[in-house]
N, C-alpha and C. Protein backbone atom coordinates (compact mmCIF):
# COMPACT_ATOMS: atom_id res chain seq x y z
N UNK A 1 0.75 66.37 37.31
CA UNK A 1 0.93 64.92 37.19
C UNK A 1 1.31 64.59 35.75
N UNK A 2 2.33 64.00 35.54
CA UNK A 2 2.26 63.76 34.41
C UNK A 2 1.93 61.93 33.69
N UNK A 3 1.60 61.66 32.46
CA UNK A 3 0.92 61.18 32.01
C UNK A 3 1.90 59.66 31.29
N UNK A 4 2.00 58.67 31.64
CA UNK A 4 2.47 57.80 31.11
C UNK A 4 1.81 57.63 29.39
N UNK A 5 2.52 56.49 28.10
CA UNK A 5 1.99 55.97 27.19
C UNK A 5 1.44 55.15 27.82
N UNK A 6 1.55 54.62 28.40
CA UNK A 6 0.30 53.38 29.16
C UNK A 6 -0.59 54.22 29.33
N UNK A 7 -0.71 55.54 30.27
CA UNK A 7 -2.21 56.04 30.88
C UNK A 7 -2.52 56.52 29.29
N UNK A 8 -1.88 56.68 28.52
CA UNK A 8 -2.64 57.53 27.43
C UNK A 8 -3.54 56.33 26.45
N UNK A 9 -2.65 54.96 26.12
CA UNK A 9 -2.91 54.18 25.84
C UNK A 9 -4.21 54.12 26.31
N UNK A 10 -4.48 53.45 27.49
CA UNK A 10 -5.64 53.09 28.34
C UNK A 10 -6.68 54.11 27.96
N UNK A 11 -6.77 55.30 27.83
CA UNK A 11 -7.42 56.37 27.50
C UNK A 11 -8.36 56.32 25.91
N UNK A 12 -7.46 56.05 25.07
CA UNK A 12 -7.75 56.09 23.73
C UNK A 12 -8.53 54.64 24.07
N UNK A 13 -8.37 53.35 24.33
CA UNK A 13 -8.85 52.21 24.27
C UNK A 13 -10.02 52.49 25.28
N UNK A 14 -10.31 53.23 26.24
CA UNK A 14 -11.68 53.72 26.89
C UNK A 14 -12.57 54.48 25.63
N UNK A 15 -12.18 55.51 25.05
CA UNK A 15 -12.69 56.38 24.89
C UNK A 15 -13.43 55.61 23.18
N UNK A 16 -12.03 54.51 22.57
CA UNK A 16 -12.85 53.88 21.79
C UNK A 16 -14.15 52.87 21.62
N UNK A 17 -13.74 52.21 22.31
CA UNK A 17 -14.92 51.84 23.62
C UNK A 17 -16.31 52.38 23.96
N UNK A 18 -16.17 53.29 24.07
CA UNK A 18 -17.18 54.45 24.82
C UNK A 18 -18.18 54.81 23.20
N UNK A 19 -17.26 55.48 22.40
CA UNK A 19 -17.99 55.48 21.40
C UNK A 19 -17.96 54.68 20.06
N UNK A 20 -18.21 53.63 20.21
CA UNK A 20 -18.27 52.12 19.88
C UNK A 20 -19.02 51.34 19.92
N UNK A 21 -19.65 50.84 18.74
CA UNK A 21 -20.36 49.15 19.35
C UNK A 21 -19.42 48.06 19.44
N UNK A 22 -19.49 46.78 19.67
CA UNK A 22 -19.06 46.07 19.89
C UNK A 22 -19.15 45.66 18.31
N UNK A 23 -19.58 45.64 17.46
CA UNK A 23 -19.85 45.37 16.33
C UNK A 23 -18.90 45.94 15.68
N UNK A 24 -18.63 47.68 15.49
CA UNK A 24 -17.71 48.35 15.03
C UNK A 24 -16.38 48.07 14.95
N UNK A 25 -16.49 47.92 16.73
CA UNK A 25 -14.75 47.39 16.97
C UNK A 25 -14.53 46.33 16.25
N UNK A 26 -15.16 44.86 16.47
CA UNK A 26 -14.63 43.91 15.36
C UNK A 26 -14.73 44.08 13.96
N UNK A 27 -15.65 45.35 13.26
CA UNK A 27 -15.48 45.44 12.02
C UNK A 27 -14.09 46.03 11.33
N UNK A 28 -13.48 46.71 12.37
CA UNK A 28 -12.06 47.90 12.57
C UNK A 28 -11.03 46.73 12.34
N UNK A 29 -11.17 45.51 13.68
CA UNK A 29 -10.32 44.89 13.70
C UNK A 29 -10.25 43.82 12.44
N UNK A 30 -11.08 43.36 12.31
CA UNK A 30 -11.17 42.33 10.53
C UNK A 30 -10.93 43.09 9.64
N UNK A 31 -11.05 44.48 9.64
CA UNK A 31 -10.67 44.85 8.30
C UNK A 31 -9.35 45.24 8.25
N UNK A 32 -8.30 45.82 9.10
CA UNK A 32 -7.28 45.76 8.98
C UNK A 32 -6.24 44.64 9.42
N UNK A 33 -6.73 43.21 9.01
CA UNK A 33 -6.65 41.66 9.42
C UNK A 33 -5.97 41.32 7.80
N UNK A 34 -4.90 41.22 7.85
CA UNK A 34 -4.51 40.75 6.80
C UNK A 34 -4.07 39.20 6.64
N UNK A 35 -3.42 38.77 7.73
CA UNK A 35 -3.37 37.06 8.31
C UNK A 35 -4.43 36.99 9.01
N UNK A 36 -5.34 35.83 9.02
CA UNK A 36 -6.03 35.29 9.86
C UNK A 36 -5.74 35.58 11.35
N UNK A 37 -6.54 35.75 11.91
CA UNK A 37 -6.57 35.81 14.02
C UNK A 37 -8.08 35.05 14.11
N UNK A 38 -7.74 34.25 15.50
CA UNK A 38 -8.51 33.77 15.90
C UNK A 38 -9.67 34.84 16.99
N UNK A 39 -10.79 34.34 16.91
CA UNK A 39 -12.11 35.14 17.64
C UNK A 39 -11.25 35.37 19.06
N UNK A 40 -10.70 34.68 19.93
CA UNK A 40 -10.13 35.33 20.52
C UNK A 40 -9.17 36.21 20.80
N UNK A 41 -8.18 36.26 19.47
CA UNK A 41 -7.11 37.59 19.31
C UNK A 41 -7.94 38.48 18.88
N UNK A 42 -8.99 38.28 18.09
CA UNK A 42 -9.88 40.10 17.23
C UNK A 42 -10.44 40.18 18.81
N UNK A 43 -11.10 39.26 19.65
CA UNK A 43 -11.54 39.58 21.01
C UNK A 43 -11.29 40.58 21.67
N UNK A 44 -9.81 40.15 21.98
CA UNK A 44 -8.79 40.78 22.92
C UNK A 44 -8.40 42.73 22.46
N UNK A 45 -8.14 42.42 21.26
CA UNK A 45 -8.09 43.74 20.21
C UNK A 45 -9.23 44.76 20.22
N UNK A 46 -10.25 44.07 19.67
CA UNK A 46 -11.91 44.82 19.86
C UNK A 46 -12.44 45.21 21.23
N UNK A 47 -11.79 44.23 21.83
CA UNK A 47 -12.43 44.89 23.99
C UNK A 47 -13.77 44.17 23.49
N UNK A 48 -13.38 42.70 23.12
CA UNK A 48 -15.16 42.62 23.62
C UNK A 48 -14.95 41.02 24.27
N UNK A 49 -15.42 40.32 24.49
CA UNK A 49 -16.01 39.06 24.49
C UNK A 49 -15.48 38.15 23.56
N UNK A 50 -15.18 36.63 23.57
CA UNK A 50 -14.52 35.96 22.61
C UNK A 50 -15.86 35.51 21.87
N UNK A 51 -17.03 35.09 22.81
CA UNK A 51 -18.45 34.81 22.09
C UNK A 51 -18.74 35.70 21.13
N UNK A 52 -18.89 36.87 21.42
CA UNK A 52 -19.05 38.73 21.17
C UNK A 52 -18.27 38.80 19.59
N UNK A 53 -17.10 38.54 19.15
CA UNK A 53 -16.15 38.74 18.28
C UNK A 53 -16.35 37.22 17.78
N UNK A 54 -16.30 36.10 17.75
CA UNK A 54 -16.99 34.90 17.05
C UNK A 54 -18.38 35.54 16.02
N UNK A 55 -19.45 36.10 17.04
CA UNK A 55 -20.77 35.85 16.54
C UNK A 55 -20.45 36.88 15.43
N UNK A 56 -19.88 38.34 15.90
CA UNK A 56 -19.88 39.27 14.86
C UNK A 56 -18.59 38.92 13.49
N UNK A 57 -17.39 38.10 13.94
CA UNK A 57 -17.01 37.73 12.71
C UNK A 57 -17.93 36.65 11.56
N UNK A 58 -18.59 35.80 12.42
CA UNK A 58 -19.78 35.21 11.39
C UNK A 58 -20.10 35.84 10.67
N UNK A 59 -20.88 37.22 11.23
CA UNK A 59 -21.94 37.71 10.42
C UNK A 59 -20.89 38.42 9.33
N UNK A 60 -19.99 39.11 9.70
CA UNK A 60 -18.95 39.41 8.24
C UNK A 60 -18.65 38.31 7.43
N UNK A 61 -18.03 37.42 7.92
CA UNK A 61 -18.29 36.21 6.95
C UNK A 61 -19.35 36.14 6.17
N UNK A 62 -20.61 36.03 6.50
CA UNK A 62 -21.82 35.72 6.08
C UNK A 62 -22.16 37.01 4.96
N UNK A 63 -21.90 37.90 5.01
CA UNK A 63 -21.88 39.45 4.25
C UNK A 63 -20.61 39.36 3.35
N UNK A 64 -19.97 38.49 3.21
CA UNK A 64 -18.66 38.53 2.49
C UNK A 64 -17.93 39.41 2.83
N UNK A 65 -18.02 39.95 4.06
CA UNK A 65 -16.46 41.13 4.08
C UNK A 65 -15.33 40.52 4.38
N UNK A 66 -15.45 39.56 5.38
CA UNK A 66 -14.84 38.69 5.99
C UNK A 66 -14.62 36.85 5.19
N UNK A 67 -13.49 36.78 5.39
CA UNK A 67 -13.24 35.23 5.03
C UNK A 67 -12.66 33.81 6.43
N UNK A 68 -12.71 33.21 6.20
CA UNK A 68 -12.20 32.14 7.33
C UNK A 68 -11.40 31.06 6.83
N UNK A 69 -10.01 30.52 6.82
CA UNK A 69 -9.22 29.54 7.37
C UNK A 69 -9.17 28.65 8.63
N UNK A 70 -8.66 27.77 8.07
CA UNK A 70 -8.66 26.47 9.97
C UNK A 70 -7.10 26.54 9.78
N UNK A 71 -6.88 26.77 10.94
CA UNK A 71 -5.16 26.52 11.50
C UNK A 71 -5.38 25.31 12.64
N UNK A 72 -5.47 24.25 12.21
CA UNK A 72 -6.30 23.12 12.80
C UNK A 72 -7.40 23.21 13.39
N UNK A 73 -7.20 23.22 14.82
CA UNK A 73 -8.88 23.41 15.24
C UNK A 73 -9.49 24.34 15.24
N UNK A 74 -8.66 25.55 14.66
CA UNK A 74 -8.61 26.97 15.39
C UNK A 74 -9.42 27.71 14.00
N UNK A 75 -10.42 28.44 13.93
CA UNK A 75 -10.98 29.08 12.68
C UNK A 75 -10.15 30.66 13.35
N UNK A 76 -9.39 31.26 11.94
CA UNK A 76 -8.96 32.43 11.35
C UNK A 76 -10.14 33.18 10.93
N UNK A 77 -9.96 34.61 11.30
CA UNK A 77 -10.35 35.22 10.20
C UNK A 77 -9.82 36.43 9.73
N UNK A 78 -9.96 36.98 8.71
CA UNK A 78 -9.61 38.13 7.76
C UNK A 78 -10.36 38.60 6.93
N UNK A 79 -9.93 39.53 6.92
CA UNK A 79 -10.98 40.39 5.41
C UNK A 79 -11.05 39.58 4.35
N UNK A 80 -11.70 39.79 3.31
CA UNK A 80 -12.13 39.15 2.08
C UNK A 80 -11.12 39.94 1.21
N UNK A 81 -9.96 39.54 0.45
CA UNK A 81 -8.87 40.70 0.19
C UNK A 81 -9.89 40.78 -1.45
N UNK A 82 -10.85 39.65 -1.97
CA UNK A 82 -11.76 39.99 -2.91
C UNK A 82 -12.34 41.41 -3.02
N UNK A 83 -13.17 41.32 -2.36
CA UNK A 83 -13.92 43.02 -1.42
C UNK A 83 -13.10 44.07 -1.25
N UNK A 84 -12.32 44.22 -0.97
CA UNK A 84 -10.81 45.18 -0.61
C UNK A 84 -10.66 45.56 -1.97
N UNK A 85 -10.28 44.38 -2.80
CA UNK A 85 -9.59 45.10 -4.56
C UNK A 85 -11.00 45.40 -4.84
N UNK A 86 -12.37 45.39 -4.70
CA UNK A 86 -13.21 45.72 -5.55
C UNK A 86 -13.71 47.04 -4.86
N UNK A 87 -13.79 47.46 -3.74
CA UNK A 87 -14.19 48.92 -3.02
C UNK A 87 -12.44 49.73 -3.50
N UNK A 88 -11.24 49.33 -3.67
CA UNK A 88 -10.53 49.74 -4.36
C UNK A 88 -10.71 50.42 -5.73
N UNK A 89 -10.81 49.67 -6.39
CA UNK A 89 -11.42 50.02 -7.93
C UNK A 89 -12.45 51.11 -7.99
N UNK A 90 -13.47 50.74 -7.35
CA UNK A 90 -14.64 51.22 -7.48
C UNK A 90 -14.35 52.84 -6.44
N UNK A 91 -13.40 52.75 -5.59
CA UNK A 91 -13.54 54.43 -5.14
C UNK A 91 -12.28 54.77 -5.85
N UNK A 92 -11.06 54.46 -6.75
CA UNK A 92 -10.53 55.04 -7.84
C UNK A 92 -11.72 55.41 -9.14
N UNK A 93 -12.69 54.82 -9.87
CA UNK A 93 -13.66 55.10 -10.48
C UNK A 93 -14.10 56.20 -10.53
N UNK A 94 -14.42 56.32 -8.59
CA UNK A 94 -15.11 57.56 -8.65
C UNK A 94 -14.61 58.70 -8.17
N UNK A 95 -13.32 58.65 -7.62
CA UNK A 95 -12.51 60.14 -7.63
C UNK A 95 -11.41 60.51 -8.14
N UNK A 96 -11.35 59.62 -9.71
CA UNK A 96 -10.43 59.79 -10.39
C UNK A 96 -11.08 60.27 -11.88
N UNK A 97 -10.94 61.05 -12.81
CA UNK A 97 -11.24 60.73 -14.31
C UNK A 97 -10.85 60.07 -14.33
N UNK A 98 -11.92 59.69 -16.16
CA UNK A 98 -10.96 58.93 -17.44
C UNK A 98 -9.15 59.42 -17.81
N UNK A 99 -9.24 60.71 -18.24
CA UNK A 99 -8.16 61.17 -18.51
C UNK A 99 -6.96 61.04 -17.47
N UNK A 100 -7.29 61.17 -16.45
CA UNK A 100 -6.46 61.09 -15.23
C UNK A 100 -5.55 60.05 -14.47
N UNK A 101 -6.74 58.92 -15.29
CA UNK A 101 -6.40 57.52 -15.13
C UNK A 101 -5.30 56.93 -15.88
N UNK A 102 -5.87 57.54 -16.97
CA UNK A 102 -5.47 56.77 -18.10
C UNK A 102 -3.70 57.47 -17.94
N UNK A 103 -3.40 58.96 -17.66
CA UNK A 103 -1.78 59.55 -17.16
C UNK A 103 -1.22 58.67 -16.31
N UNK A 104 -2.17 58.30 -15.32
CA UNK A 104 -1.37 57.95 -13.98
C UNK A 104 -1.14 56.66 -14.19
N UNK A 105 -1.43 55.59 -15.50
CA UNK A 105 -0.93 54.60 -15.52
C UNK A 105 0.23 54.79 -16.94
N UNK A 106 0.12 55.63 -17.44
CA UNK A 106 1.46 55.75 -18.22
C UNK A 106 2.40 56.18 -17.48
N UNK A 107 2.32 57.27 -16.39
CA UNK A 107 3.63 57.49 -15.43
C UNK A 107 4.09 55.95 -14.89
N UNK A 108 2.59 54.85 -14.14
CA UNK A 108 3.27 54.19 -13.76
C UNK A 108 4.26 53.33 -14.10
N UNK A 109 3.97 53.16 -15.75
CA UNK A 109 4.59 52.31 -16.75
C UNK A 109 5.80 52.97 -16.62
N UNK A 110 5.66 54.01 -17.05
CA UNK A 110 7.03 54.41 -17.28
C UNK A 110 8.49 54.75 -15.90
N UNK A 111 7.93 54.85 -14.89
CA UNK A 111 8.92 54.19 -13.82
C UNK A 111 8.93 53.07 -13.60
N UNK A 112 8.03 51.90 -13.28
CA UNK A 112 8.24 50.44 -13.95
C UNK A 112 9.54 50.22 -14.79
N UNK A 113 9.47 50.96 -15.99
CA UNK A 113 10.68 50.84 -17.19
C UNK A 113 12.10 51.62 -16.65
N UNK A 114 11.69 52.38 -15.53
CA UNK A 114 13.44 53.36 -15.00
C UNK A 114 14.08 52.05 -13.83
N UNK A 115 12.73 51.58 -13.33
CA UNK A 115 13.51 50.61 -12.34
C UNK A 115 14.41 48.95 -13.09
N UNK A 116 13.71 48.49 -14.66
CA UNK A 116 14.31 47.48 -14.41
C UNK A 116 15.37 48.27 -15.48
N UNK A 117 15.53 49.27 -16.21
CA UNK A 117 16.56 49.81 -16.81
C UNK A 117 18.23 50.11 -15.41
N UNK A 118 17.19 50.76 -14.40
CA UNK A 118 18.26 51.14 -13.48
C UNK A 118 19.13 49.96 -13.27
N UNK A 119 18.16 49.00 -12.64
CA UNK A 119 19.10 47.68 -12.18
C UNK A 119 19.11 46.11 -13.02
N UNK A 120 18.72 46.62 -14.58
CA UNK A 120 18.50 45.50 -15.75
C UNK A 120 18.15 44.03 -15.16
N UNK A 121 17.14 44.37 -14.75
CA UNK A 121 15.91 43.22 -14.31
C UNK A 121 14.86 43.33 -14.56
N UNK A 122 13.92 42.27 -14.58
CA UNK A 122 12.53 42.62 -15.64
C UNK A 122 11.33 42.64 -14.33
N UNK A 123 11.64 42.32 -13.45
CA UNK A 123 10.51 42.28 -11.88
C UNK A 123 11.05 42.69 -10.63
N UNK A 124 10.39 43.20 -9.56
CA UNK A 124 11.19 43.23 -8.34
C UNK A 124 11.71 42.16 -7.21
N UNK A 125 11.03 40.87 -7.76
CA UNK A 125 11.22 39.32 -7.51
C UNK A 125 12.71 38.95 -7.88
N UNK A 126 13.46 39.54 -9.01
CA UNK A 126 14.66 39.28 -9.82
C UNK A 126 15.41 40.10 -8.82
N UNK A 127 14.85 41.41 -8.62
CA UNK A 127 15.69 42.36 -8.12
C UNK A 127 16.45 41.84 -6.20
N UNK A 128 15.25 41.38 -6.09
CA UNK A 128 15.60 40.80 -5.05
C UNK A 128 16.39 39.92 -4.44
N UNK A 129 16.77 38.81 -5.42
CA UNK A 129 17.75 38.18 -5.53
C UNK A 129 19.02 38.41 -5.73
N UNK A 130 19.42 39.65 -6.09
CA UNK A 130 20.94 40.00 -6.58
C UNK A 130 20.88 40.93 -5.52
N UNK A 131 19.57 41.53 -4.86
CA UNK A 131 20.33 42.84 -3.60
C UNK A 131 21.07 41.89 -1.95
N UNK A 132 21.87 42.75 -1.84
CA UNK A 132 22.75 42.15 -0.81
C UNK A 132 22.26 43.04 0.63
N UNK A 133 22.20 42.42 1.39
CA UNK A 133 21.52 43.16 3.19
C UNK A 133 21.64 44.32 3.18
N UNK A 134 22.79 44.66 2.51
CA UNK A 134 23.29 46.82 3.37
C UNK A 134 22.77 47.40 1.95
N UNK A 135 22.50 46.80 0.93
CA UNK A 135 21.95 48.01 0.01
C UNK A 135 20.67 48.49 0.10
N UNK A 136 20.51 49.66 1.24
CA UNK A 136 19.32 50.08 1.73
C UNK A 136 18.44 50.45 0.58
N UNK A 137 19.33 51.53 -0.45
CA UNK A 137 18.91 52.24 -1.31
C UNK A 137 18.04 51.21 -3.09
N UNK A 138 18.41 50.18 -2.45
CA UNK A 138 17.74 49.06 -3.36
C UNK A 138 16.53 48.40 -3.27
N UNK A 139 16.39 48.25 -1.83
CA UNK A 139 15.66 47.79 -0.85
C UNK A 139 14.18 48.57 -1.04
N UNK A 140 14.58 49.56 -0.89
CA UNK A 140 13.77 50.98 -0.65
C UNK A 140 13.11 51.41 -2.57
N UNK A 141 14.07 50.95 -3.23
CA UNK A 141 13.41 50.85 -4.83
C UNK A 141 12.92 49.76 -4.86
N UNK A 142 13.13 48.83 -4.57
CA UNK A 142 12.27 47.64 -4.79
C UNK A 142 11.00 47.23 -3.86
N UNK A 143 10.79 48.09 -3.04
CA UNK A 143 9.86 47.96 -2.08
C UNK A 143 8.44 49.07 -2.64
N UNK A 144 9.21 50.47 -3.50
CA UNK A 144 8.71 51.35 -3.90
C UNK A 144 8.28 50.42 -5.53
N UNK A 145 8.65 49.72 -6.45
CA UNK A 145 8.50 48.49 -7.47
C UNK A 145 7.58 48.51 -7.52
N UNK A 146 7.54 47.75 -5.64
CA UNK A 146 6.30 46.39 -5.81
C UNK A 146 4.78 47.56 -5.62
N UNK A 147 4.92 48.55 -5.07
CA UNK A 147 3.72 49.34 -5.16
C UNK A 147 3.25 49.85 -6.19
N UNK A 148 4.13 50.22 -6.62
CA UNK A 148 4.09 50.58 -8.01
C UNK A 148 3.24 49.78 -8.70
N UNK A 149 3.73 48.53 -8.94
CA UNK A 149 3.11 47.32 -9.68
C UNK A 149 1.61 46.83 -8.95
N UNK A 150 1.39 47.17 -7.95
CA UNK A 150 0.58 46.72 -7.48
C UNK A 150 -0.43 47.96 -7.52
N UNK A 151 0.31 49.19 -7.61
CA UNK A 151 -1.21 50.48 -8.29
C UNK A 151 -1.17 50.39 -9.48
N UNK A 152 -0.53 49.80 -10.40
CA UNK A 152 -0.77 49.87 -11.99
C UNK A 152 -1.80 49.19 -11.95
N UNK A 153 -1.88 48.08 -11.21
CA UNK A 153 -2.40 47.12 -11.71
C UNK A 153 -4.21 47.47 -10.84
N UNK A 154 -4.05 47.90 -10.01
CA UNK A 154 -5.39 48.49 -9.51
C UNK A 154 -6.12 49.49 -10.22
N UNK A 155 -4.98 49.96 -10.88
CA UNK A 155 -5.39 51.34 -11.70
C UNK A 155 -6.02 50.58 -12.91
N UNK A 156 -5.07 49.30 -14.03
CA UNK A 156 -5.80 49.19 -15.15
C UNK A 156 -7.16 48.29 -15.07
N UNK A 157 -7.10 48.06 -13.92
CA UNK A 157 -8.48 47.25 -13.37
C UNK A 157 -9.77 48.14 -13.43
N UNK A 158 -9.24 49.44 -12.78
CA UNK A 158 -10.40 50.25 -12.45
C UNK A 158 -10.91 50.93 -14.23
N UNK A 159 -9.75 51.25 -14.67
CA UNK A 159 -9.83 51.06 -15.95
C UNK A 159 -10.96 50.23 -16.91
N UNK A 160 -10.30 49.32 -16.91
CA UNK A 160 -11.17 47.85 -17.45
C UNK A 160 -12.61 48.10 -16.98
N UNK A 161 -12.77 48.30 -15.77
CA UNK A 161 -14.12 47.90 -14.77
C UNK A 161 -14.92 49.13 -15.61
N UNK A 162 -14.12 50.44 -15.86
CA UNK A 162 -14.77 51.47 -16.26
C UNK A 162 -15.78 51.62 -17.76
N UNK A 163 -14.37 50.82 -18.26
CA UNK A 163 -15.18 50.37 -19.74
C UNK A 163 -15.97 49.27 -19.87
N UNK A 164 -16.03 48.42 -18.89
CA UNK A 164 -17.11 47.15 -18.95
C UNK A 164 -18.32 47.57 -18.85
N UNK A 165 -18.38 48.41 -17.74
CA UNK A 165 -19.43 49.27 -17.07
C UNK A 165 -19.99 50.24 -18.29
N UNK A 166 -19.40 50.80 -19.03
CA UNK A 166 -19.92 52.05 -19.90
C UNK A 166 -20.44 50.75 -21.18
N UNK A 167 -19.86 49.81 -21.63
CA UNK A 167 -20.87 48.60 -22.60
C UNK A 167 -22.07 47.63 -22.37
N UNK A 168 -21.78 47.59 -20.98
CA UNK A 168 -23.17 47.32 -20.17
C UNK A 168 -24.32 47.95 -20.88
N UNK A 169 -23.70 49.72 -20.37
CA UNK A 169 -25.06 50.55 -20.50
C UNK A 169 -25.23 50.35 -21.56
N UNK A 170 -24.74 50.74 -22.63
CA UNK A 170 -25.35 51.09 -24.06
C UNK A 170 -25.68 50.18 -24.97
């Protein structure tokens, strides 16, 4: 017999299920929630109950993992992207050195400096404006930019956090 993506589908969504709380699943689904969904879309997603996925997005709310928006009547929710950059930081901290850190943000600097040399622009916001639809290969640098810019900047955080932390102590 062979096996449809639907039967396999159905399978994985049993089997997550199975070894699952109902709690878990909506913690899975809020945390990879980057726009707001309503208790009944994380519902539908989690396999639970719209009551079920309400009560447990509260309690993330209430724990700060979770945040909430009104799209009129309708309460959103999403991760706390606060919480996100700070378990960020804090597990670069700890499976990165000092020394290590401190390289991997001079590399980042210094491709930062090949991209706006390549296409003599100072951001990937600029860059964006002068690329035209078919230049894939632009697209694809400026998409690679914005990560860039966005691990420097996680990186000199964790940085910062590292040395705040070491004047604390002493």
């Amino acid at each position: 017999m062979t096996e449809t993506w639907d039967d396999v589908n159905e399978q994985v969504k049993a089997d997550w299920k199975d070894d699952t709380t109902p709690f878990e699943r909506v913690y899975e689904i809020v945390e990879q929630t980057h726009d707001g969904q309503s208790a009944a879309e994380i519902a539908e997603r989690a396999l639970v109950s719209e009551p079920t996925a309400r009560r447990h997005c509260k309690a993330l709310v209430n724990t700060g993992f979770a945040e909430t928006e009104l799209d009129g009547q309708t309460t959103l929710y999403k991760r706390n992207s606060d919480r996100v950059l700070m378990s960020r930081i804090r597990e670069l901290r700890e499976e990165v050195t000092r020394p290590e850190l401190l390289d991997s943000i001079q590399e980042m600097k210094a491709e930062i400096r090949r991209y706006e040399d390549r296409y003599d622009v100072v951001s990937p916001e600029e860059l964006a404006q002068q690329l035209d639809a078919g230049e894939t290969d632009g697209w694809d640098d400026l998409t690679a930019w914005r990560t860039t810019r966005q691990n420097l900047a996680v990186a000199q955080a964790a940085l910062a956090y590292d040395e705040a932390s070491h004047q604390l102590a002493v």
